[in-house]
C-alpha atoms as a PDB file:
ATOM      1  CA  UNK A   1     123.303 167.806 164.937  1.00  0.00           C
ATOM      2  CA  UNK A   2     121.663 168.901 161.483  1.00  0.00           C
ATOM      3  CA  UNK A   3     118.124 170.511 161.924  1.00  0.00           C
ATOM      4  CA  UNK A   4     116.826 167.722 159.828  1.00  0.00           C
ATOM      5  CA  UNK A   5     117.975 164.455 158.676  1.00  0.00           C
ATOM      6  CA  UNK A   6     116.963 164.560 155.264  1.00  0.00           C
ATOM      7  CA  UNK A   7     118.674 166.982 153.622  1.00  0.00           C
ATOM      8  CA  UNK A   8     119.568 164.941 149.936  1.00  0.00           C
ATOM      9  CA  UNK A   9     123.383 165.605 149.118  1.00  0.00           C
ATOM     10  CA  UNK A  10     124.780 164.510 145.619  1.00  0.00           C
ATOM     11  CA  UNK A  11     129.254 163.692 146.959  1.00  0.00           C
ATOM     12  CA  UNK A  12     130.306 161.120 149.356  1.00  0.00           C
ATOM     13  CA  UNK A  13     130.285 162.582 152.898  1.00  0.00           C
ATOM     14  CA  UNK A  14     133.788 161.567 154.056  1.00  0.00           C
ATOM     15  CA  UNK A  15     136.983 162.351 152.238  1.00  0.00           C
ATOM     16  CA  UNK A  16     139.094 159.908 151.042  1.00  0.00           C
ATOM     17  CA  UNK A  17     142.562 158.879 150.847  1.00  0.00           C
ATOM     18  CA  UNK A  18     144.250 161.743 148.859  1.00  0.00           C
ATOM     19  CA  UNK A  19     147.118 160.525 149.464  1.00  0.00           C
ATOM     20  CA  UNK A  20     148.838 158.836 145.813  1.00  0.00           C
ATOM     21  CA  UNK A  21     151.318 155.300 145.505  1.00  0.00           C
ATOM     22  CA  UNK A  22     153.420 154.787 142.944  1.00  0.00           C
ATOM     23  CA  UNK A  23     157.244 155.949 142.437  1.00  0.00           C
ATOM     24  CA  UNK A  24     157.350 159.418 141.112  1.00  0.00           C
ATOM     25  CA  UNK A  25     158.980 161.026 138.863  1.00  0.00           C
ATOM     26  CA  UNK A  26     162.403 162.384 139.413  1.00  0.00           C
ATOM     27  CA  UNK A  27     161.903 166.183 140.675  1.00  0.00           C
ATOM     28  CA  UNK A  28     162.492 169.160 137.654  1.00  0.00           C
ATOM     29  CA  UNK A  29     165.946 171.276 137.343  1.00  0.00           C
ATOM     30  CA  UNK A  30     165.599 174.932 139.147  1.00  0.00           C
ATOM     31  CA  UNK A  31     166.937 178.199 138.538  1.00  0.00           C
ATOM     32  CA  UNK A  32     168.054 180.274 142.151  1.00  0.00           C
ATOM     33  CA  UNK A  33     165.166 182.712 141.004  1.00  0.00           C
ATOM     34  CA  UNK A  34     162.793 179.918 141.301  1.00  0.00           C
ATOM     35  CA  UNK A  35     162.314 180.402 145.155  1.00  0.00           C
ATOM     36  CA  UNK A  36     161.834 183.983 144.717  1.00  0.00           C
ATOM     37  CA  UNK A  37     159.490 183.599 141.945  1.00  0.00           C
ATOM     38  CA  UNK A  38     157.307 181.035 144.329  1.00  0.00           C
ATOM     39  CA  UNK A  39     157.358 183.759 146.731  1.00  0.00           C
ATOM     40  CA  UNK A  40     155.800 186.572 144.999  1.00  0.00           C
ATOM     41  CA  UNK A  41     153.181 184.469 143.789  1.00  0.00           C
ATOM     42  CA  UNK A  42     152.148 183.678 147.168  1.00  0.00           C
ATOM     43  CA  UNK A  43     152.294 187.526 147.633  1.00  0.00           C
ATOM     44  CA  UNK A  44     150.407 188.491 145.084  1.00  0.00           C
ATOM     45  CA  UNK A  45     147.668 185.423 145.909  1.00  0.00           C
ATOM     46  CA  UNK A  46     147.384 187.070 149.531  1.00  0.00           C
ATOM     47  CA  UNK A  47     146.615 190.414 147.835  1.00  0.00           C
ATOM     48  CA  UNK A  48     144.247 188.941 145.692  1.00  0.00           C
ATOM     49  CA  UNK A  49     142.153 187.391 148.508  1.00  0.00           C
ATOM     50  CA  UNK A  50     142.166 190.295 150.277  1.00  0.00           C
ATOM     51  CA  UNK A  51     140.659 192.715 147.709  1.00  0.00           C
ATOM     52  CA  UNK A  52     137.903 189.764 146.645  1.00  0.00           C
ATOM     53  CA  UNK A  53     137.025 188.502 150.504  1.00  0.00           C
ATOM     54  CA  UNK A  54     133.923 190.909 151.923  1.00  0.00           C
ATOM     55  CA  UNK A  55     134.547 192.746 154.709  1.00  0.00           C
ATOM     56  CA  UNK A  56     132.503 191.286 157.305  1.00  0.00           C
ATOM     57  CA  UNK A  57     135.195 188.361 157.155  1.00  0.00           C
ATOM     58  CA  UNK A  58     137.688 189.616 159.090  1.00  0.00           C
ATOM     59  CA  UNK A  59     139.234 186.108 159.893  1.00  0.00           C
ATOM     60  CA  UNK A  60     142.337 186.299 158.017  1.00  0.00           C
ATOM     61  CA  UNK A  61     142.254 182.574 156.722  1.00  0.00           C
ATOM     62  CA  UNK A  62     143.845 181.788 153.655  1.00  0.00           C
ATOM     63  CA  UNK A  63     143.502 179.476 150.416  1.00  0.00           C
ATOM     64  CA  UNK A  64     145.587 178.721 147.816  1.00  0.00           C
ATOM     65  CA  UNK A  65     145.487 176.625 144.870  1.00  0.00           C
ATOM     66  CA  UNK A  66     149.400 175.321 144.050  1.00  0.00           C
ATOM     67  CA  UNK A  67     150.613 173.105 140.938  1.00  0.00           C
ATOM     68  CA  UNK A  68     152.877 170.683 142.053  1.00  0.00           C
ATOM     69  CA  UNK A  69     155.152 168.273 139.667  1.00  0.00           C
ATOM     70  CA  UNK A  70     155.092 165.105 139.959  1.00  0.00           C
ATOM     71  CA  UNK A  71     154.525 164.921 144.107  1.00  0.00           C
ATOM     72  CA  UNK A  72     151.508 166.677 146.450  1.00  0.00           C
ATOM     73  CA  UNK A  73     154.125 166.726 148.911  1.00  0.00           C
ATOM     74  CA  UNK A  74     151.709 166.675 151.790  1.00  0.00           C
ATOM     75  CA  UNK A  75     153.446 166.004 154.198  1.00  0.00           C
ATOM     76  CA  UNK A  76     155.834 169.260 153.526  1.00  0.00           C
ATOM     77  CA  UNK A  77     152.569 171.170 153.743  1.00  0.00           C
ATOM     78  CA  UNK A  78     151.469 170.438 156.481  1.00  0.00           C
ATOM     79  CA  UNK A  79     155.120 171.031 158.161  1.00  0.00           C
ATOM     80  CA  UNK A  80     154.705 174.305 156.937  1.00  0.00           C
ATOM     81  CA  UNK A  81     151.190 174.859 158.630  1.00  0.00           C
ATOM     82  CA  UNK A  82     149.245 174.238 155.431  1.00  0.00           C
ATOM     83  CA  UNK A  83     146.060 171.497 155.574  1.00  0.00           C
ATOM     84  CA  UNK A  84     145.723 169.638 152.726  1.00  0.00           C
ATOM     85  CA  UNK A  85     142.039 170.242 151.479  1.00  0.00           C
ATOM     86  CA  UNK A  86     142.014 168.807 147.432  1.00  0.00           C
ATOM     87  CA  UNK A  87     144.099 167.350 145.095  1.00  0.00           C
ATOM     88  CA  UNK A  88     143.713 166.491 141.737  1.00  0.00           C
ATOM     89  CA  UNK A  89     144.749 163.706 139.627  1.00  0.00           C
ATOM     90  CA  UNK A  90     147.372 166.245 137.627  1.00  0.00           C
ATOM     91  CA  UNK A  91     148.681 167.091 141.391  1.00  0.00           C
ATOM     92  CA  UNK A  92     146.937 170.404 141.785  1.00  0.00           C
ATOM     93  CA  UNK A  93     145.803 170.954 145.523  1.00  0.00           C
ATOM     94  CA  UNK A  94     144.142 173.709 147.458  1.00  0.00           C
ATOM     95  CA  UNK A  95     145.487 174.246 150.484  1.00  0.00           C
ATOM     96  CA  UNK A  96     144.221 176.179 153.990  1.00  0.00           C
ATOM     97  CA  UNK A  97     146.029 178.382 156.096  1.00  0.00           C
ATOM     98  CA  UNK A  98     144.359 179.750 159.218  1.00  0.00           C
ATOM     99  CA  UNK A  99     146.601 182.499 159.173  1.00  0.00           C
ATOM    100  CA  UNK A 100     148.321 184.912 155.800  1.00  0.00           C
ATOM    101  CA  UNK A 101     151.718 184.903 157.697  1.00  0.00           C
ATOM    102  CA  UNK A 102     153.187 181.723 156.519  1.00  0.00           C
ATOM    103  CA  UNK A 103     156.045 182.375 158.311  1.00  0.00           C
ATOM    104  CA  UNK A 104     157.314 178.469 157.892  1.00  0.00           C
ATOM    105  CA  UNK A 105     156.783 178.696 154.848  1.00  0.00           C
ATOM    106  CA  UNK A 106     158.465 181.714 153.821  1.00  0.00           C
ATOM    107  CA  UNK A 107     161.719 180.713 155.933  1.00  0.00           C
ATOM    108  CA  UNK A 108     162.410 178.082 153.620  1.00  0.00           C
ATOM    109  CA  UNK A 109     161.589 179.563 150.278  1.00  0.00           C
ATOM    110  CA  UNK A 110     164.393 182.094 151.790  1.00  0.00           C
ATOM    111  CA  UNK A 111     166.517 179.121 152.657  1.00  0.00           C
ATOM    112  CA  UNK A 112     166.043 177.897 149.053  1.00  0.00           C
ATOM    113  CA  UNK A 113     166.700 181.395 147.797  1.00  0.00           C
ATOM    114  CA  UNK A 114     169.702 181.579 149.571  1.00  0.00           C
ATOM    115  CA  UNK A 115     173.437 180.253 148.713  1.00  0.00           C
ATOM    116  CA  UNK A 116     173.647 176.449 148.896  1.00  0.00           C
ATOM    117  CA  UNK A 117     174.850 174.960 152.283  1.00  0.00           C
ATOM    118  CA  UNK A 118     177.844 173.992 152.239  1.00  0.00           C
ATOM    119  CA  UNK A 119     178.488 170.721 151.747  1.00  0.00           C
ATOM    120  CA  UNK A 120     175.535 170.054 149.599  1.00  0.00           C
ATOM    121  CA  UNK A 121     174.427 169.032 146.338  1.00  0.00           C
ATOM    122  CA  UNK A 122     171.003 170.663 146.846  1.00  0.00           C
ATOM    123  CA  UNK A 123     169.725 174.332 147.761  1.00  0.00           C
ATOM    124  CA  UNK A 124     167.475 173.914 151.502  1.00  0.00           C
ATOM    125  CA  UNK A 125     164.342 172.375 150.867  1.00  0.00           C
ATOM    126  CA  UNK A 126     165.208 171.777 147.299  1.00  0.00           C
ATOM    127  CA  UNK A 127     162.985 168.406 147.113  1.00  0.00           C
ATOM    128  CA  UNK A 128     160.393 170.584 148.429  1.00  0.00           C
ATOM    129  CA  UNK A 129     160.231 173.825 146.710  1.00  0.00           C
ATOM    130  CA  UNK A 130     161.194 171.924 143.369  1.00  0.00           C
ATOM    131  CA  UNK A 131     158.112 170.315 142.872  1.00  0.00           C
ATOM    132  CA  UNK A 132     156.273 173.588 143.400  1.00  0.00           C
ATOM    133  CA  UNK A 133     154.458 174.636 139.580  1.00  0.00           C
ATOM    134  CA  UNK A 134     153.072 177.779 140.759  1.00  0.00           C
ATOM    135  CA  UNK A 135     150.675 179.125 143.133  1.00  0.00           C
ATOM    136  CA  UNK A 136     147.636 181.410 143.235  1.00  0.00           C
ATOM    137  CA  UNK A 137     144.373 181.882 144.682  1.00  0.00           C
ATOM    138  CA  UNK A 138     140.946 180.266 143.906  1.00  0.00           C
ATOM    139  CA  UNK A 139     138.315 182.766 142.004  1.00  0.00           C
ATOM    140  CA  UNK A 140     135.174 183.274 142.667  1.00  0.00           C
ATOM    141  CA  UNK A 141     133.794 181.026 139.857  1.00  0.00           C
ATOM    142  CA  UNK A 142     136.245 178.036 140.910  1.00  0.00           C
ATOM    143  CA  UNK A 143     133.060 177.488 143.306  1.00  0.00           C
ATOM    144  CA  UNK A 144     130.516 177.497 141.233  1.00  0.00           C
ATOM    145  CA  UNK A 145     128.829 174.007 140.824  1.00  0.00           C
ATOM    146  CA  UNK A 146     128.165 171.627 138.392  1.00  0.00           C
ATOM    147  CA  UNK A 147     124.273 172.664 137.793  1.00  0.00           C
ATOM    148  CA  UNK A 148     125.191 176.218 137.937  1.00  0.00           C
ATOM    149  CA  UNK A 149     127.595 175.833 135.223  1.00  0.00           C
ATOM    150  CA  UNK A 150     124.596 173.704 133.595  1.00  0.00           C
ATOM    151  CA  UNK A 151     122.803 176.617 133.662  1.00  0.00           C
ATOM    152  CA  UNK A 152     125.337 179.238 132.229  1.00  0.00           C
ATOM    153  CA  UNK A 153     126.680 180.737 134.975  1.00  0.00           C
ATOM    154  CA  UNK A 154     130.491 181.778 134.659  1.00  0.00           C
ATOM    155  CA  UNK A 155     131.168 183.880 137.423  1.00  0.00           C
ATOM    156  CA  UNK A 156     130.083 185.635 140.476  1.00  0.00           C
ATOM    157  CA  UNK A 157     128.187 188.525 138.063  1.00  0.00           C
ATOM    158  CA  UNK A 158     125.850 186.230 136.656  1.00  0.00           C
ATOM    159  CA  UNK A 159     123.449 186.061 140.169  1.00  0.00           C
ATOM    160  CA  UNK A 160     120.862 188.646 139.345  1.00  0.00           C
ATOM    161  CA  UNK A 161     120.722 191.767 142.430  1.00  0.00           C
ATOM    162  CA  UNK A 162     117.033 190.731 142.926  1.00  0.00           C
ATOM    163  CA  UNK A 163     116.321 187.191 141.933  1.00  0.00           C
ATOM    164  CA  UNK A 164     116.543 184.829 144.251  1.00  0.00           C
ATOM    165  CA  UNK A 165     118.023 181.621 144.310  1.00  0.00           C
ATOM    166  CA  UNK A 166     118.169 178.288 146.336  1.00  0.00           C
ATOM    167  CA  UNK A 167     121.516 177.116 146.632  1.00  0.00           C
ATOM    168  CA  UNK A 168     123.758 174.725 148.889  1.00  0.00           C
ATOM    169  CA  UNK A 169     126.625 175.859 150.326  1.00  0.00           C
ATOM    170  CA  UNK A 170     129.717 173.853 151.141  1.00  0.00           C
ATOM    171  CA  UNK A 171     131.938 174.626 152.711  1.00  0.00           C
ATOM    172  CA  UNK A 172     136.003 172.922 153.210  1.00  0.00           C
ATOM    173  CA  UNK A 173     137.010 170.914 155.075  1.00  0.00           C
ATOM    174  CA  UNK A 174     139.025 173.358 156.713  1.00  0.00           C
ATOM    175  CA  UNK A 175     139.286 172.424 160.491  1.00  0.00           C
ATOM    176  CA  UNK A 176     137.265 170.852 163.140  1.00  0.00           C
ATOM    177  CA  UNK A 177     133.559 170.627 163.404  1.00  0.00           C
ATOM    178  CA  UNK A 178     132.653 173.315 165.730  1.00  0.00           C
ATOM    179  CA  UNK A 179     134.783 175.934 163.580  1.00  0.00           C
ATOM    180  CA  UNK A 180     133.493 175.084 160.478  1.00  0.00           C
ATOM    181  CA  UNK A 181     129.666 175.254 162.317  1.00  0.00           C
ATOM    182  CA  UNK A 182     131.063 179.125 163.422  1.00  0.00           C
ATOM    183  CA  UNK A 183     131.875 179.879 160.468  1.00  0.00           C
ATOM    184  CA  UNK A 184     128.489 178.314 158.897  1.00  0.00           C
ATOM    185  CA  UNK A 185     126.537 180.567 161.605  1.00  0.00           C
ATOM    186  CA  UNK A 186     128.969 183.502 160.002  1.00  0.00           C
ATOM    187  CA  UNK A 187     127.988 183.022 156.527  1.00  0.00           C
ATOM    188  CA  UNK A 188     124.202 182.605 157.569  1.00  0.00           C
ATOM    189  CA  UNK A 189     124.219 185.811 159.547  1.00  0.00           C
ATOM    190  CA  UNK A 190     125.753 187.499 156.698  1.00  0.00           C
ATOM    191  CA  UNK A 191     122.740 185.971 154.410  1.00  0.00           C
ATOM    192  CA  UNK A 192     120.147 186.286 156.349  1.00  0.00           C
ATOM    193  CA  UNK A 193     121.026 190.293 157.205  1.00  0.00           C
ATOM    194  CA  UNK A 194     120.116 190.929 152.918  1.00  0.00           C
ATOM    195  CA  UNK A 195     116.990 189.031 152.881  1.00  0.00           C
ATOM    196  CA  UNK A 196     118.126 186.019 152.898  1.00  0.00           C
ATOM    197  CA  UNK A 197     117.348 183.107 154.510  1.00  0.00           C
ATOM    198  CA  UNK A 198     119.005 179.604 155.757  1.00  0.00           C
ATOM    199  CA  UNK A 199     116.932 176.576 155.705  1.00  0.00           C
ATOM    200  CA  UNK A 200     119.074 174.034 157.223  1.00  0.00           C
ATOM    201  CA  UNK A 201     122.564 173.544 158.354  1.00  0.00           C
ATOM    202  CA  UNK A 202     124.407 170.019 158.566  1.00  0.00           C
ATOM    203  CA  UNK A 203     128.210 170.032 160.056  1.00  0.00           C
ATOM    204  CA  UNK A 204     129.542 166.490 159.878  1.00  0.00           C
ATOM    205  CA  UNK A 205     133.040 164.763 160.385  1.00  0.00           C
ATOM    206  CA  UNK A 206     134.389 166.429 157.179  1.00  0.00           C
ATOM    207  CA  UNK A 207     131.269 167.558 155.229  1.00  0.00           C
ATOM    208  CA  UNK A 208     129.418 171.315 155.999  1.00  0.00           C
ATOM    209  CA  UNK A 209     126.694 172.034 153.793  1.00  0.00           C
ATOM    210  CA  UNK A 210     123.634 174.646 154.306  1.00  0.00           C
ATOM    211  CA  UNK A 211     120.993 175.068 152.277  1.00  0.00           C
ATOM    212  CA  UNK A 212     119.940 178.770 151.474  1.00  0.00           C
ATOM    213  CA  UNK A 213     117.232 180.736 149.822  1.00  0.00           C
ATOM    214  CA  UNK A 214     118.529 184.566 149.101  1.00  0.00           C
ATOM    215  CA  UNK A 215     118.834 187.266 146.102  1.00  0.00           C
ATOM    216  CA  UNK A 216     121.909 187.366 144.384  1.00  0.00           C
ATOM    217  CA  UNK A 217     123.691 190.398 146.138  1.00  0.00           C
ATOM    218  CA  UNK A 218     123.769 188.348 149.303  1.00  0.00           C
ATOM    219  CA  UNK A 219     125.430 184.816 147.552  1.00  0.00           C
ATOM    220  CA  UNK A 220     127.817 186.763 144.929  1.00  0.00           C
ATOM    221  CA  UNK A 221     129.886 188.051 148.124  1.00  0.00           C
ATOM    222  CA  UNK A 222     129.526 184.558 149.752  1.00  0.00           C
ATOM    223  CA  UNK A 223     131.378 183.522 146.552  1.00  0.00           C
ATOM    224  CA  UNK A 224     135.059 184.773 147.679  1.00  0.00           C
ATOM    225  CA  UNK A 225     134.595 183.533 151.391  1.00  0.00           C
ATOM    226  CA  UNK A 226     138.357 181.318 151.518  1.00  0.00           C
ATOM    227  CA  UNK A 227     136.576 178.533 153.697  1.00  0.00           C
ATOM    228  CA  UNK A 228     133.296 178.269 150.972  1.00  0.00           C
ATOM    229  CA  UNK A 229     134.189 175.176 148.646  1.00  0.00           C
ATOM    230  CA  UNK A 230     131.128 175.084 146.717  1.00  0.00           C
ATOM    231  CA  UNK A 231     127.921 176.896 145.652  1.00  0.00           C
ATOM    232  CA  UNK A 232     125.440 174.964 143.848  1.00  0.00           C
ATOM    233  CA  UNK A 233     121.535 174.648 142.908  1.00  0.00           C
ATOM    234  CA  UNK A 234     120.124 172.021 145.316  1.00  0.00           C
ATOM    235  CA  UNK A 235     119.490 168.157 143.258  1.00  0.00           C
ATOM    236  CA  UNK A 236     116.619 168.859 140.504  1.00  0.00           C
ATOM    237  CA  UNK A 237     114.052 166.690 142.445  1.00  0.00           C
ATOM    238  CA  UNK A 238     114.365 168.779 145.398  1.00  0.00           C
ATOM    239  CA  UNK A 239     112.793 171.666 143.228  1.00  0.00           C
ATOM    240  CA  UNK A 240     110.497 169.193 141.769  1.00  0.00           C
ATOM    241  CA  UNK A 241     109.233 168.074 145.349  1.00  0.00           C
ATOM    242  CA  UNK A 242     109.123 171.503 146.501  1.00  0.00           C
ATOM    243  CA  UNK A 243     105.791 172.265 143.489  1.00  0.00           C
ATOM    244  CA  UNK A 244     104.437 168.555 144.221  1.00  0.00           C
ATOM    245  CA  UNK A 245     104.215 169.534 148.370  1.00  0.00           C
ATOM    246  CA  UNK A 246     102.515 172.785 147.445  1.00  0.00           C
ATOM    247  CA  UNK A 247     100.027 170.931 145.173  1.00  0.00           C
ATOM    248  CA  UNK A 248      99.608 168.482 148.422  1.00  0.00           C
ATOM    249  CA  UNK A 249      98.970 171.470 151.170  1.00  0.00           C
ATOM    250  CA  UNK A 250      95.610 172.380 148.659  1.00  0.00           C
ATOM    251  CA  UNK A 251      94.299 169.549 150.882  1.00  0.00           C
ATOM    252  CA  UNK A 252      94.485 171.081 154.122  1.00  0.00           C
ATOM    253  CA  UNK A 253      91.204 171.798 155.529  1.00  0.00           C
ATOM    254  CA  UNK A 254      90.041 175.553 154.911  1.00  0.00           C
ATOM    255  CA  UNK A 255      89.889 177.626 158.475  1.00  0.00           C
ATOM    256  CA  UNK A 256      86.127 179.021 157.954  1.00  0.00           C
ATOM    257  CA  UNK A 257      85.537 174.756 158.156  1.00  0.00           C
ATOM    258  CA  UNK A 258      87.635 174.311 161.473  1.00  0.00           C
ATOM    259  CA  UNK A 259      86.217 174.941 164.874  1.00  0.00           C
ATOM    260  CA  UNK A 260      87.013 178.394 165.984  1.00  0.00           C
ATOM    261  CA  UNK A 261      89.129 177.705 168.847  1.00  0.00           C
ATOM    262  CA  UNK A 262      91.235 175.608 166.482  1.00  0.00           C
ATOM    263  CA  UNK A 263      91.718 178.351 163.580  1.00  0.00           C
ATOM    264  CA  UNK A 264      94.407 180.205 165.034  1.00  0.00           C
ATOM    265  CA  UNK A 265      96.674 177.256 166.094  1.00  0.00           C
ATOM    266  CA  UNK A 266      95.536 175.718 162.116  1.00  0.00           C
ATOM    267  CA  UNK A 267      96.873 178.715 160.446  1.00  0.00           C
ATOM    268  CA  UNK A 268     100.152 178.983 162.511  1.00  0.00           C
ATOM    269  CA  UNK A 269     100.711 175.221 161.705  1.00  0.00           C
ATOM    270  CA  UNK A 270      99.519 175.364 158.066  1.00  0.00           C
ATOM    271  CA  UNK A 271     101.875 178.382 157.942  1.00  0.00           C
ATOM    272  CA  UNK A 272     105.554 176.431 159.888  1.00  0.00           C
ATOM    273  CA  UNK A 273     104.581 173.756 157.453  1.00  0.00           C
ATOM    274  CA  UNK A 274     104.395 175.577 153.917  1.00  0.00           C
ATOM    275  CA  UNK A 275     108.095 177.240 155.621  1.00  0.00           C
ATOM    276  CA  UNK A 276     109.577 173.777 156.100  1.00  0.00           C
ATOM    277  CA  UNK A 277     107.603 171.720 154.037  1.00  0.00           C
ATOM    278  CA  UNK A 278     109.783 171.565 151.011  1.00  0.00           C
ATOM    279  CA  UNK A 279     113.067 170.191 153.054  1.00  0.00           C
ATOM    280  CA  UNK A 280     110.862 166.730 153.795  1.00  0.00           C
ATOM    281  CA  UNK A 281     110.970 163.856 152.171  1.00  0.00           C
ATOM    282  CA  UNK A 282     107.715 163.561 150.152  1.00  0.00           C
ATOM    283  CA  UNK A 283     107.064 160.111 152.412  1.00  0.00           C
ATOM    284  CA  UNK A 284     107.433 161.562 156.033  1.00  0.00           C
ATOM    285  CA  UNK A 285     105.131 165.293 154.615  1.00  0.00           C
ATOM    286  CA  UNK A 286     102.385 162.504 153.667  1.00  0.00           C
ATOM    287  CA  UNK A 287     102.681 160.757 156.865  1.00  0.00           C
ATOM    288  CA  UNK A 288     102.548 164.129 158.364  1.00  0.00           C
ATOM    289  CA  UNK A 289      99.716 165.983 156.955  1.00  0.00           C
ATOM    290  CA  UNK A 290      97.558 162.526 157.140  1.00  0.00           C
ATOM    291  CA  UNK A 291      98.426 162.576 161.099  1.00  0.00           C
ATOM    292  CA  UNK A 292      97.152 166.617 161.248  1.00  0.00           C
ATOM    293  CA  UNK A 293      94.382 165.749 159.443  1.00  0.00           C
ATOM    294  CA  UNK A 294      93.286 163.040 161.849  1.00  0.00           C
ATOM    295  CA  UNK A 295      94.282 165.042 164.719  1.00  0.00           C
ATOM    296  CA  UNK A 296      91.976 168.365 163.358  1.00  0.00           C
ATOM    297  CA  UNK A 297      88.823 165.832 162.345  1.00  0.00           C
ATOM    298  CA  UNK A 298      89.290 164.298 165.825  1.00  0.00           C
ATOM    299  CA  UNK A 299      90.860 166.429 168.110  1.00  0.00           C
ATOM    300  CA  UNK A 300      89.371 167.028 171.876  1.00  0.00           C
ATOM    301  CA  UNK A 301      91.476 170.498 172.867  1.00  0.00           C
ATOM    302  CA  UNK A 302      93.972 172.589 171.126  1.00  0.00           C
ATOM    303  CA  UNK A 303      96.808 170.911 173.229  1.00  0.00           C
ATOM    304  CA  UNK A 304      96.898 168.283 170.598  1.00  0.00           C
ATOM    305  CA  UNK A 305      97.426 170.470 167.780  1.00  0.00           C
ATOM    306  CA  UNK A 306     100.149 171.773 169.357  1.00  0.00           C
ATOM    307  CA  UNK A 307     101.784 168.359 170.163  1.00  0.00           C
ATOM    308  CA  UNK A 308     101.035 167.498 166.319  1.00  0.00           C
ATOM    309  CA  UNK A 309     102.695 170.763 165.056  1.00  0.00           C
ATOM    310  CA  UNK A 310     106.212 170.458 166.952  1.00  0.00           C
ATOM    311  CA  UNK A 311     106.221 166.702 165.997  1.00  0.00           C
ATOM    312  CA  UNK A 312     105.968 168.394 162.020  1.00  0.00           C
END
């Protein structure tokens, strides 16, 4: 269950059909080489993913980004022990392994590779590996979202060592719900250990998203994490709300006005709230600092307080 239920997202929670109607188009003509030339590709994406994925990720997961002609061929992926995790309308996909062996995968681009059965018109999995463009890896600034790019951001470089930022991060759809909350937990420990910190986590059928506050050493490495879809600046009216509730907490009543066996439990309150303030909807933080207000003008024991501080 998310911490809260009101963190604002800006896609449609579930996936939808990716899968495409229509007849299409007859596959292309392929050399032998063409299987061979697949496979080295996939060798040197592997490579590249390694040398870009930080070291504290030692799961050796695995995403690639393939042009297809014509087909997705999902199906065929997923024989091979690929999940399908985006396509595009020009039939690019990203794919997930969970593993870099793709040993399926490799057997039949050796098939292909290999003399023709005999017998046949068609090298093995010709209808297959024909359709397959090329393939590589995803880069560190294929995750970079739509208001980062706003902002001129191109690349992984552009967060600042020092500055921080507050950023969502989603992540793939890459497997069930309590792996992608594991790996969540991963990439928040990771954060968190360079002064960062994680405001809220929500894991859903299909959608993971956290929302972070940390310099820019600790998201630039988050950047080439395989199972990390997205990176993005939060909605604008999220960072709009956040000035409006500090404007709203001026109204709090000052401690040297409160009784003195109330100022310590005011301050730790005033204190949680001005931490978690900003993640509430501007209706519930109104409703919410009128009900502390009432409860400090007519409270009969600090037990209330307390009861009105958990229920913030």
């Amino acid at each position: 269950m998310p911490q809260y239920d009101h963190l604002p997202l800006v896609r449609l929670p579930e996936n939808l059909d990716r899968r495409k109607t229509g007849r299409p188009p007859p596959k292309p003509g392929r050399t032998q080489g063409h299987g061979t030339g697949v496979s080295a590709e996939v060798d040197d994406a592997i490579q590249t993913q390694r040398l870009q994925r930080p070291v504290e990720f030692v799961d050796p997961s695995l995403i690639l980004k393939v042009e297809m002609n014509g087909m997705s061929m999902e199906d065929d992926w997923e024989g091979v022990g690929l999940r399908l995790l985006s396509s595009d309308d020009d039939n690019t996909l990203v794919l997930f392994s969970s593993t870099e062996e793709l040993t399926e995968f490799r057997r039949k681009l050796a098939a292909y590779a290999g003399p023709k059965p005999a017998g046949q018109k068609d090298r093995s999995f010709a209808g297959f590996i024909d359709r397959i463009e090329s393939v590589s890896t995803l880069e560190p600034r294929d995750r970079l979202g739509i208001r980062l790019l706003e902002r001129g951001f191109t690349g992984a470089t552009d967060f600042q060592d020092n500055e921080i930022y507050l950023v969502d991060i989603e992540l793939w759809d890459f497997a069930g719900a309590p792996a992608r909350r594991r790996k969540a937990e991963e990439i928040g420990a990771f954060v968190e250990a360079r002064n960062g910190e994680v405001f809220d986590t929500y894991v859903g059928p299909s959608l993971t998203i956290m929302r972070v506050q940390a310099p820019g050493q600790a998201l630039r490495p988050v950047l080439s994490v395989p199972e990390v879809a997205l990176i993005d600046h939060p909605p604008s009216q999220i960072l709009r709300r956040s000035l409006s509730l500090k404007w709203r907490l001026k109204t709090f009543p000052l401690l040297n006005q409160c009784h003195p066996m109330r100022q310590s439990l005011l301050c730790l309150t005033a204190v949680s709230m001005r931490i978690h303030c900003w993640k509430m909807s501007s209706l519930h933080l109104k409703l919410s600092i009128q009900a502390f207000q009432q409860q400090i003008s007519g409270v009969t024991g600090p037990k209330s307080v307390g009861r009105q501080s958990l229920a913030i």
